[in-house]
C-alpha atoms as a PDB file:
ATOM      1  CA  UNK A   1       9.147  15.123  12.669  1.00  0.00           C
ATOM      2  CA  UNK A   2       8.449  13.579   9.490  1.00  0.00           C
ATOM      3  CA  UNK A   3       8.055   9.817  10.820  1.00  0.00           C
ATOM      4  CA  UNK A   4       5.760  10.904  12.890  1.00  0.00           C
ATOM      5  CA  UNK A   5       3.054  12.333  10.904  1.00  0.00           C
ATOM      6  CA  UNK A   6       1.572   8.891  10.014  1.00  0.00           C
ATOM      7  CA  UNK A   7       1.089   8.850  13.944  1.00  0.00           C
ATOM      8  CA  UNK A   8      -0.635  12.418  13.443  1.00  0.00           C
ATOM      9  CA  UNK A   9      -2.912  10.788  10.825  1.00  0.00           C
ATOM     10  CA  UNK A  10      -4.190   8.230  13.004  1.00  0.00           C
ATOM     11  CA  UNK A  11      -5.033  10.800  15.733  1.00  0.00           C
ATOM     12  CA  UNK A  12      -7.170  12.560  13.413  1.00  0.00           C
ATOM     13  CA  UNK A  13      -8.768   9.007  12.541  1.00  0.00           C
ATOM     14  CA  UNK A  14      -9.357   8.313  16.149  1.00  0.00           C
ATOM     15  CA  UNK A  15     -10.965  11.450  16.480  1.00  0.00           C
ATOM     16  CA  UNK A  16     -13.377  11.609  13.528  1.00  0.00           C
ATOM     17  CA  UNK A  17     -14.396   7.890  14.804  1.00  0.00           C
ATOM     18  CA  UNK A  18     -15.368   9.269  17.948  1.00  0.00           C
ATOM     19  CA  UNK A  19     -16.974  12.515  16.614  1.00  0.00           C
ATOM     20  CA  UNK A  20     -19.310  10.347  14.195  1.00  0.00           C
ATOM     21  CA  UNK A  21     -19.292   7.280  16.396  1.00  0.00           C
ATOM     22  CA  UNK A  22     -23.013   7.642  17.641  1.00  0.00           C
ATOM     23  CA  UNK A  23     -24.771   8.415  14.292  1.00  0.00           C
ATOM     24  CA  UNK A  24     -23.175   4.938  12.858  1.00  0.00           C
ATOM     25  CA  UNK A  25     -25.978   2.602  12.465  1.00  0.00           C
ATOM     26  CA  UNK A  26     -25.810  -1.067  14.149  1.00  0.00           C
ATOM     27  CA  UNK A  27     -24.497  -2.742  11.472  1.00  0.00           C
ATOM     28  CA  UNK A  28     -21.918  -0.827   8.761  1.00  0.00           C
ATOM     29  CA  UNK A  29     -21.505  -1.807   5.457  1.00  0.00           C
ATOM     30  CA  UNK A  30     -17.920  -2.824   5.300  1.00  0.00           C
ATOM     31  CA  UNK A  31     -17.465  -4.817   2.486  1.00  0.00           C
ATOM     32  CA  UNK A  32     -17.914  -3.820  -1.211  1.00  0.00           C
ATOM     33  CA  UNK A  33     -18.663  -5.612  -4.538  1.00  0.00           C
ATOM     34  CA  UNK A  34     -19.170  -4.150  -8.031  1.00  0.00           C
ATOM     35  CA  UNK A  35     -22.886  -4.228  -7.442  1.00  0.00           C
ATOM     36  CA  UNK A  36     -22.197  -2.433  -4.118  1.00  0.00           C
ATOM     37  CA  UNK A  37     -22.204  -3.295   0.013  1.00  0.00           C
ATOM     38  CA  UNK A  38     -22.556  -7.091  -0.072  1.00  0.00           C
ATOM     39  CA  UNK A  39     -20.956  -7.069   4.010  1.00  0.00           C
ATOM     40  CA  UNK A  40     -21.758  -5.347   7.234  1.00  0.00           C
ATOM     41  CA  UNK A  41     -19.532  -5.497  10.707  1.00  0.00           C
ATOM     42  CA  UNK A  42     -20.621  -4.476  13.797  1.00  0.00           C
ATOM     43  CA  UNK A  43     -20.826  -0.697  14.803  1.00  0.00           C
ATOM     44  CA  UNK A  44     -18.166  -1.708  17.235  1.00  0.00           C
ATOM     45  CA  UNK A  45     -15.804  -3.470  14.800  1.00  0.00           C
ATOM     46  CA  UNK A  46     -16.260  -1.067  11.492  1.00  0.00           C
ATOM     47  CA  UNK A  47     -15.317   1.718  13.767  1.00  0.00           C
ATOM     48  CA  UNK A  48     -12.447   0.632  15.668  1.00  0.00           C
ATOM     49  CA  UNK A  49     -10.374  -2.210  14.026  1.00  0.00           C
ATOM     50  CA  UNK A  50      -8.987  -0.366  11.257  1.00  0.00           C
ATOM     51  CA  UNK A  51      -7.898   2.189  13.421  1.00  0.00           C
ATOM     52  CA  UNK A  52      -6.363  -0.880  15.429  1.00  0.00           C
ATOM     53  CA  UNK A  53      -5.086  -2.458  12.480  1.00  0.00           C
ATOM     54  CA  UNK A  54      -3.457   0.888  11.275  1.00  0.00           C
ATOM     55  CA  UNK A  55      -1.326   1.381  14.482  1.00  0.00           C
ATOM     56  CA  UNK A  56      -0.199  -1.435  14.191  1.00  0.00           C
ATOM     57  CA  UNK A  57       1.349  -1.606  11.064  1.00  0.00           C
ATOM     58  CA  UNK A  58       2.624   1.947  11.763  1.00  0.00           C
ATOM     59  CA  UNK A  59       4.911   0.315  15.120  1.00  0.00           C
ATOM     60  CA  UNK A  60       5.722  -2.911  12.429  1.00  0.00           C
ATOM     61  CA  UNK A  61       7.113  -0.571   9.738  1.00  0.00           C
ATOM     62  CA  UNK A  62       9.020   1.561  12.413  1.00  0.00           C
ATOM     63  CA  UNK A  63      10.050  -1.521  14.354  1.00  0.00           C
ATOM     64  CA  UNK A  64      11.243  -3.515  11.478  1.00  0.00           C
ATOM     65  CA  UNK A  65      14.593  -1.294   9.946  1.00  0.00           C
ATOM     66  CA  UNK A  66      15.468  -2.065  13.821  1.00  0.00           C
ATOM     67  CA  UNK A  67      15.955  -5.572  13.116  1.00  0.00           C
ATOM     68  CA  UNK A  68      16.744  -5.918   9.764  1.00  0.00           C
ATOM     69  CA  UNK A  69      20.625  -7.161   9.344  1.00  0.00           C
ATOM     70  CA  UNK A  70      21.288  -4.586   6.584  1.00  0.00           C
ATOM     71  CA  UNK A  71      19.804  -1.349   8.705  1.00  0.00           C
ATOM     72  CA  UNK A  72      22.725   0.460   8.203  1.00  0.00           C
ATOM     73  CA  UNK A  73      21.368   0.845   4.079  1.00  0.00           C
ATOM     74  CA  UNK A  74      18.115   2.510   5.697  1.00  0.00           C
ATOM     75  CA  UNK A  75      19.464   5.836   6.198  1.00  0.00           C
ATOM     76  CA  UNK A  76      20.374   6.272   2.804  1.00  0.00           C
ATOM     77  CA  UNK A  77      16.925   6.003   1.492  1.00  0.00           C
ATOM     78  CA  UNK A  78      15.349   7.040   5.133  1.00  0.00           C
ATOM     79  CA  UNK A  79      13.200   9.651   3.381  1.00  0.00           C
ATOM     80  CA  UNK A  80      11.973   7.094   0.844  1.00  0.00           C
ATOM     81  CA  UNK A  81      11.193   4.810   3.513  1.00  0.00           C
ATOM     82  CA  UNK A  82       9.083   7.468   5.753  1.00  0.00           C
ATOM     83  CA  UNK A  83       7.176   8.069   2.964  1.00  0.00           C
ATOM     84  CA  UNK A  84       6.057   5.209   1.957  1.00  0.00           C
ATOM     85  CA  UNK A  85       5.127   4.621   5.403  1.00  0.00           C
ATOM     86  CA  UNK A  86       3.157   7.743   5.607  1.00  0.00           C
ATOM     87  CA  UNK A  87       1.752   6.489   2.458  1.00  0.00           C
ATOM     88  CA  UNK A  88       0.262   2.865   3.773  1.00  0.00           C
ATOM     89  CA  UNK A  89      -1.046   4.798   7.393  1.00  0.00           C
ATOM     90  CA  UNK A  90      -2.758   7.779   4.500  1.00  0.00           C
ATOM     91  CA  UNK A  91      -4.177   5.233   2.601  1.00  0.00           C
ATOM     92  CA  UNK A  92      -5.436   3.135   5.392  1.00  0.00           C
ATOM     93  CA  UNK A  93      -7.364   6.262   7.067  1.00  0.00           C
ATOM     94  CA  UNK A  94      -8.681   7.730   3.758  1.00  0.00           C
ATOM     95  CA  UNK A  95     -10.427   3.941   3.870  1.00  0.00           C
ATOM     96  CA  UNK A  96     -11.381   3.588   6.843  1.00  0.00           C
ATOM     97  CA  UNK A  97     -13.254   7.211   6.800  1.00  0.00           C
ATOM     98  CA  UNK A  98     -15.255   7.019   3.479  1.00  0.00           C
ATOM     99  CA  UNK A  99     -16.591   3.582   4.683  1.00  0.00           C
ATOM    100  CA  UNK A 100     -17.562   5.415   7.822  1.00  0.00           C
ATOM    101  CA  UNK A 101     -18.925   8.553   6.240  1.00  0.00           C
ATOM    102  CA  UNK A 102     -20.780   6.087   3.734  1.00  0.00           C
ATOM    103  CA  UNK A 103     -22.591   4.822   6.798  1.00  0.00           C
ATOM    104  CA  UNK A 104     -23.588   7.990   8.214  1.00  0.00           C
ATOM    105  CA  UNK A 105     -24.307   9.882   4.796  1.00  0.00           C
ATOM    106  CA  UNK A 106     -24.780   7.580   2.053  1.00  0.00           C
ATOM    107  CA  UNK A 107     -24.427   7.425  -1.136  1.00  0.00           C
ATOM    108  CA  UNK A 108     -20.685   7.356  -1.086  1.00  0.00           C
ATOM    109  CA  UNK A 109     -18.381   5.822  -3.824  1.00  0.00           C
ATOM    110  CA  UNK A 110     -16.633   3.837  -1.469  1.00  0.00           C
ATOM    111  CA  UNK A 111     -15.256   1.402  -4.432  1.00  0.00           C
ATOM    112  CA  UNK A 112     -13.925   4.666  -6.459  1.00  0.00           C
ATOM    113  CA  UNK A 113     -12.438   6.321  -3.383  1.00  0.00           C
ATOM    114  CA  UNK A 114     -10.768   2.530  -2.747  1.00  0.00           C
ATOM    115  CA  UNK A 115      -9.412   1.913  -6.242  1.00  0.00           C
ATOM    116  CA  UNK A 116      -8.331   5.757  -6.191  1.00  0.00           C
ATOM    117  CA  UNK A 117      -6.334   5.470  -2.782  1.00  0.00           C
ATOM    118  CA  UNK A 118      -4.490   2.241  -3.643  1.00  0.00           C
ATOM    119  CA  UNK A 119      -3.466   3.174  -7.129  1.00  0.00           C
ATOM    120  CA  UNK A 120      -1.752   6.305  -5.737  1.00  0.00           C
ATOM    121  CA  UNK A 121      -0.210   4.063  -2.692  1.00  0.00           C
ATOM    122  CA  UNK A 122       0.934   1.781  -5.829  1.00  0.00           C
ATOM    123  CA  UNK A 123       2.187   4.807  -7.808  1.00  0.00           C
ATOM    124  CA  UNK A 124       4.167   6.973  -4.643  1.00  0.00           C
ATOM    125  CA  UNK A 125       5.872   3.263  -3.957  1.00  0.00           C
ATOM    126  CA  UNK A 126       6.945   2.926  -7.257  1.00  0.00           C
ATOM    127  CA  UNK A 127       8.165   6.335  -7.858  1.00  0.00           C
ATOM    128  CA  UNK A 128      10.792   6.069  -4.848  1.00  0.00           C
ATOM    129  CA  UNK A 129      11.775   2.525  -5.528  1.00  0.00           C
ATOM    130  CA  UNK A 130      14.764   3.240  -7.179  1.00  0.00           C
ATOM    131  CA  UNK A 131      15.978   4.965  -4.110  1.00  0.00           C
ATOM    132  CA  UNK A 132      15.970   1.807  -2.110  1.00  0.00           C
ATOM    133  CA  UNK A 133      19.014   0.101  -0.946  1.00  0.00           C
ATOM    134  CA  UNK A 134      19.404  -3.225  -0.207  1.00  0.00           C
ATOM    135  CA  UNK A 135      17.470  -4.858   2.643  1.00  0.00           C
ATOM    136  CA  UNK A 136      15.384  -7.776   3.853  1.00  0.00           C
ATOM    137  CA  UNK A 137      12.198  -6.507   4.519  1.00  0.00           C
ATOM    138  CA  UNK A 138      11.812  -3.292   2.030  1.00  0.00           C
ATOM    139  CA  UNK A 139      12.167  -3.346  -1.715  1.00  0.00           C
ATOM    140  CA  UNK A 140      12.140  -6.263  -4.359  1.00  0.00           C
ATOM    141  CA  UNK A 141      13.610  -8.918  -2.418  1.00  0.00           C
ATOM    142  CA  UNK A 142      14.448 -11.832  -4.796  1.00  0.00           C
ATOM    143  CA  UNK A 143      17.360 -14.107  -4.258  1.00  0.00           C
ATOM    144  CA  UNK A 144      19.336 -11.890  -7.297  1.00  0.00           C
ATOM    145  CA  UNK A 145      18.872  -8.942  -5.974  1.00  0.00           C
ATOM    146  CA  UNK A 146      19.666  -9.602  -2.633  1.00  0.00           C
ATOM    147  CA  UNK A 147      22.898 -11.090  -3.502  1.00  0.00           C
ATOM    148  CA  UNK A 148      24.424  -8.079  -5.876  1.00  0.00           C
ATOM    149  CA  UNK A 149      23.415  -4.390  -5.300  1.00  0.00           C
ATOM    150  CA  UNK A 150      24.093  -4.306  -9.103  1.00  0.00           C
ATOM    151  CA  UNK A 151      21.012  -6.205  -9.668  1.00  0.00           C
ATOM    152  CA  UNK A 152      18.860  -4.561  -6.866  1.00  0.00           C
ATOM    153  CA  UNK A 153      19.498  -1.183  -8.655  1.00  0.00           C
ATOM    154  CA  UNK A 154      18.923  -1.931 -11.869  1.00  0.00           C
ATOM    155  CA  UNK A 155      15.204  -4.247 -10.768  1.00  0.00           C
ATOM    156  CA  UNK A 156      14.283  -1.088  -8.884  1.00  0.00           C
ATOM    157  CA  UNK A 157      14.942   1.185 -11.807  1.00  0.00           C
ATOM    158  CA  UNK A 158      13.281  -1.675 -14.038  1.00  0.00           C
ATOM    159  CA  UNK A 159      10.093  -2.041 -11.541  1.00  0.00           C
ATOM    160  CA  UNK A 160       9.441   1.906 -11.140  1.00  0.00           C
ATOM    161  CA  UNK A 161       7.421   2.636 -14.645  1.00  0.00           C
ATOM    162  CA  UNK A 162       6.095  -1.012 -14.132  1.00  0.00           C
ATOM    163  CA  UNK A 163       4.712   0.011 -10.711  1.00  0.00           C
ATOM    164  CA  UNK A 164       3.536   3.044 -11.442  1.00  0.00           C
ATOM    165  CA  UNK A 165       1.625   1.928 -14.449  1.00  0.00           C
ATOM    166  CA  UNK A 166       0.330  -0.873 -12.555  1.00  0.00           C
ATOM    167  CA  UNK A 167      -1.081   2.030 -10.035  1.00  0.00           C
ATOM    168  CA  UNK A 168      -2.768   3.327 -12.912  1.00  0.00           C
ATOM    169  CA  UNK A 169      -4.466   0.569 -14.213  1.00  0.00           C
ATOM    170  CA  UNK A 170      -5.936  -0.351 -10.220  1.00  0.00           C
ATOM    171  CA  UNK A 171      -7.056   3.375  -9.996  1.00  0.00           C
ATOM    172  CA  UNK A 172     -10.452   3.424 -12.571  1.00  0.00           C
ATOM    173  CA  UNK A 173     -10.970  -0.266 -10.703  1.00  0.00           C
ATOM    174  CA  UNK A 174     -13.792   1.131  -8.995  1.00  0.00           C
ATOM    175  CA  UNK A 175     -15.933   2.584 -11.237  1.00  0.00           C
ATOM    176  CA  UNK A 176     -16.647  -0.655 -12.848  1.00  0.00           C
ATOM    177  CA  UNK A 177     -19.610  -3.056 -12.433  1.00  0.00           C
ATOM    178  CA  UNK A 178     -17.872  -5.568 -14.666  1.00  0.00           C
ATOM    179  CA  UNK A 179     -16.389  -8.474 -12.532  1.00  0.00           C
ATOM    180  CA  UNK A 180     -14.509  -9.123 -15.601  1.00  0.00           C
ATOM    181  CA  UNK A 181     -13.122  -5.752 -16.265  1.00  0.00           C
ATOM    182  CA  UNK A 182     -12.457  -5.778 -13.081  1.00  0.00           C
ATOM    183  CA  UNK A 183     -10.032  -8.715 -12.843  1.00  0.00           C
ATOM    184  CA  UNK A 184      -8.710  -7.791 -16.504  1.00  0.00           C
ATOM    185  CA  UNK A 185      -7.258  -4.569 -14.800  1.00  0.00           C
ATOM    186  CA  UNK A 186      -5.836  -6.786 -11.348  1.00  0.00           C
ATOM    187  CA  UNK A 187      -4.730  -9.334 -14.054  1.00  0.00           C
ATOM    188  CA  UNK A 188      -3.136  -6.306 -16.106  1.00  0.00           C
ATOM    189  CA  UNK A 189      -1.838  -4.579 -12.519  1.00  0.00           C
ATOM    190  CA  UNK A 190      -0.161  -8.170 -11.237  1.00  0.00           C
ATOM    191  CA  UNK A 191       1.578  -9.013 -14.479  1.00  0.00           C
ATOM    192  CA  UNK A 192       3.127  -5.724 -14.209  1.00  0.00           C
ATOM    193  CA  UNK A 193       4.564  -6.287 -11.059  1.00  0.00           C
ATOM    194  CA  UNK A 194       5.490 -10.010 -11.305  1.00  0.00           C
ATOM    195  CA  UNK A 195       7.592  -9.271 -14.583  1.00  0.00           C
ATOM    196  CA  UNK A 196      10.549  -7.797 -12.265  1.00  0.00           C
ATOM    197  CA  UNK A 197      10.866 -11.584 -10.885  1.00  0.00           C
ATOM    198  CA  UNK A 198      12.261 -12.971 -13.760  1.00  0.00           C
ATOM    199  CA  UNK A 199      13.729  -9.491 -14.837  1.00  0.00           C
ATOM    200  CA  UNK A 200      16.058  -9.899 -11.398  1.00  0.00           C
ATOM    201  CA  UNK A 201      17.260 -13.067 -12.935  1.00  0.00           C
ATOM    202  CA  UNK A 202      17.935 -12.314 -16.261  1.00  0.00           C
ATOM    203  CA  UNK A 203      19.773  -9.000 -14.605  1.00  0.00           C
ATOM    204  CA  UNK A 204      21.876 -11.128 -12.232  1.00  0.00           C
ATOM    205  CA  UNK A 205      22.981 -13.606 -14.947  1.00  0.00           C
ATOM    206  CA  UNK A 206      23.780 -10.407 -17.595  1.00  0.00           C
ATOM    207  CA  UNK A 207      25.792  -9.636 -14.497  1.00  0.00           C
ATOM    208  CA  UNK A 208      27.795 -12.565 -14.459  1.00  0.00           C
ATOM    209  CA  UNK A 209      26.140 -13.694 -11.155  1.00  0.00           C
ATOM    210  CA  UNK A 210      28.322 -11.670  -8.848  1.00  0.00           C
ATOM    211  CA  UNK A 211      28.280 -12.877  -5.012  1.00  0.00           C
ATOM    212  CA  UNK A 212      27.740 -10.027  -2.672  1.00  0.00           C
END
């Protein structure tokens, strides 16, 4: 049941984009800066792509475990895995509905709700990184950590507080009307993350580079 609540989700989307689909306005404001809107789409496109777009990354993250070489390591971590899927589809549809309530009942702090939505996605992928097991299309997938489990458990144990904190630096993103702030905090966030790069190295060579 529980992979298929993301599907669940994107009913509900479908339906809310129906339900307000005649009160959007010809042109939707679908693109945000710190100053606000700056973008519009097409009634047509703001209300349907997403939900489009969201699908089909649901069937790509259910499709791809299929076809990964190392699938068997999935169902150790299968939980993990649903719910970060759950996550991306939640994340997606929380989106895609404040920029379509913003059109029909404006003012709404689209930027906040953003920043808000992807920190958390940031944080809940963080917090169940160290449960990953090795694989080719999930995880920190660096040349050291795909060739030692060693290595991939201790850079997913490494990355988790990184992640996280990195989620909580992207969260207060939106209420700022600093461009510079703003890509102090997305510097900050991306240094965070990049750090478990070189970490997987220096792990693999404290290892004594050990072939898989």
């Amino acid at each position: 049941m529980r992979k298929w609540l993301p599907l669940i989700l994107i009913a509900a989307d479908l339906g809310f984009t129906l339900a307000v689909y005649q009160q959007l306005p010809d042109r939707v404001p679908t693109h945000f800066g710190t100053a606000g809107p700056n973008a519009t789409s097409s009634k047509a496109v703001a209300a349907w792509v997403m939900p489009a777009i969201t699908l089909g990354i649901w069937v790509l993250l259910r499709w791809l475990p299929s076809i990964d070489p190392r699938r068997d390591n999935y169902g150790a971590f299968r939980w993990a895995y649903d719910s970060v899927v759950f996550g991306v589809v939640a994340a997606l549809v929380v989106i895609h509905a404040t920029v379509l309530t913003n059109a029909i009942a404006p003012p709404v702090p689209v930027n906040q709700v953003i920043s808000i939505t992807i920190g958390a996605l940031m944080m809940l992928i963080g917090s169940v990184l160290p449960y990953a097991r090795s694989t080719w299309f999930f995880g920190i997938r660096t040349p050291w950590t795909l060739s030692s489990d060693e290595v991939w458990t201790r850079t997913h144990a490494f990355a988790r507080p990184l992640m996280m904190l990195a989620g909580l630096l992207v969260m207060p993103i939106g209420f700022f009307r600093s461009p510079t702030m703003v890509a102090v905090l997305v510097g900050a966030s991306g240094v965070l993350i990049a750090l478990t790069v070189p970490y997987s190295y220096f792990a693999w060579k404290a290892a004594g580079r050990p072939a898989r």
